[in-house]
Protein backbone atom coordinates (compact mmCIF):
# COMPACT_ATOMS: atom_id res chain seq x y z
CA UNK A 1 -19.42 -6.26 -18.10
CA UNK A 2 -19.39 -5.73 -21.69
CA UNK A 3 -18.42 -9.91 -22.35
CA UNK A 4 -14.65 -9.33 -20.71
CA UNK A 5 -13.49 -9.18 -17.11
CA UNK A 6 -13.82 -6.01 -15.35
CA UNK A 7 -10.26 -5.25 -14.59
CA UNK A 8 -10.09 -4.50 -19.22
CA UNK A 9 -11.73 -1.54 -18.63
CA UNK A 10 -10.04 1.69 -18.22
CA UNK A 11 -12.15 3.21 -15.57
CA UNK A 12 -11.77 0.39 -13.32
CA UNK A 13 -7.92 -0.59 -14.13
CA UNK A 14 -6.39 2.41 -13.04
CA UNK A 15 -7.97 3.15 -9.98
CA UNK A 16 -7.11 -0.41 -9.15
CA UNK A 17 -3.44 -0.17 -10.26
CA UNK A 18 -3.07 3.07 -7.98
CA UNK A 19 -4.80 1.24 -4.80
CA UNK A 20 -2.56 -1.90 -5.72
CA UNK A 21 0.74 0.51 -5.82
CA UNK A 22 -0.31 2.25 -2.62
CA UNK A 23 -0.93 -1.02 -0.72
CA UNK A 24 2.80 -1.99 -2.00
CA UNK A 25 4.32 1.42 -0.72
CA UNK A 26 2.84 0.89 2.79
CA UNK A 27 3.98 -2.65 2.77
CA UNK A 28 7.49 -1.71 1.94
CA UNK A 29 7.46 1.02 4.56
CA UNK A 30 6.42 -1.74 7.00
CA UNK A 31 9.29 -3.47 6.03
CA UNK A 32 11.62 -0.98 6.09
CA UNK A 33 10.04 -0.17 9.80
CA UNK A 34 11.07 -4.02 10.84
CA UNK A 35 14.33 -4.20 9.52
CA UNK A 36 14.97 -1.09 11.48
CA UNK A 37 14.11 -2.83 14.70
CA UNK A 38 15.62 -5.91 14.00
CA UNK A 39 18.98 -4.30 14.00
CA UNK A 40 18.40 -2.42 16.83
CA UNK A 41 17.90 1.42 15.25
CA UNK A 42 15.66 3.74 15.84
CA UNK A 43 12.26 3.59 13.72
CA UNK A 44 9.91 5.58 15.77
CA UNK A 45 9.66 8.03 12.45
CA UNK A 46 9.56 4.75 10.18
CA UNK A 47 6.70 2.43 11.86
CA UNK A 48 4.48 5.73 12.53
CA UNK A 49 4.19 6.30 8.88
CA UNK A 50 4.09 2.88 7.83
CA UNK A 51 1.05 2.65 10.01
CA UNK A 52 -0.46 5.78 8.32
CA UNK A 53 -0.06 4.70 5.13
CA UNK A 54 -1.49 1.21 5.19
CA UNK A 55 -4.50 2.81 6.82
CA UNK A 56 -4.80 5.51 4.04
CA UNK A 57 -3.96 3.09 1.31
CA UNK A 58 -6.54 0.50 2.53
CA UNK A 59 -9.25 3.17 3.10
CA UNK A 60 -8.61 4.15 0.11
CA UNK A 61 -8.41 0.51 -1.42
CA UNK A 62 -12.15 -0.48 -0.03
């Protein structure tokens, strides 16, 4: 569009940034979930939301 990737324009960059940083937030939560378990802790609390907010960040992503 316009002779210059997509991702240049404003309208497009920013939505993508905030899906990208969303998608990194669940990931990390995911993490944070499995290094819970791994040492044998509690992360009932921890792997509920990660799963909530890779859902919301991917719906939100497509």
């Amino acid at each position: 569009m316009f002779g210059r990737p997509i991702g240049q324009n404003q309208g497009v960059a920013h939505p993508l940034a905030r899906a990208w940083a969303n998608l990194e937030a669940a990931d990390l939560m995911v993490f944070k979930a499995a290094t819970l378990y791994d040492a044998g802790e509690p992360c009932g609390i921890e792997a509920n939301a990660a799963k909530y907010l890779a859902a919301e960040a991917a719906h939100d992503a497509c």
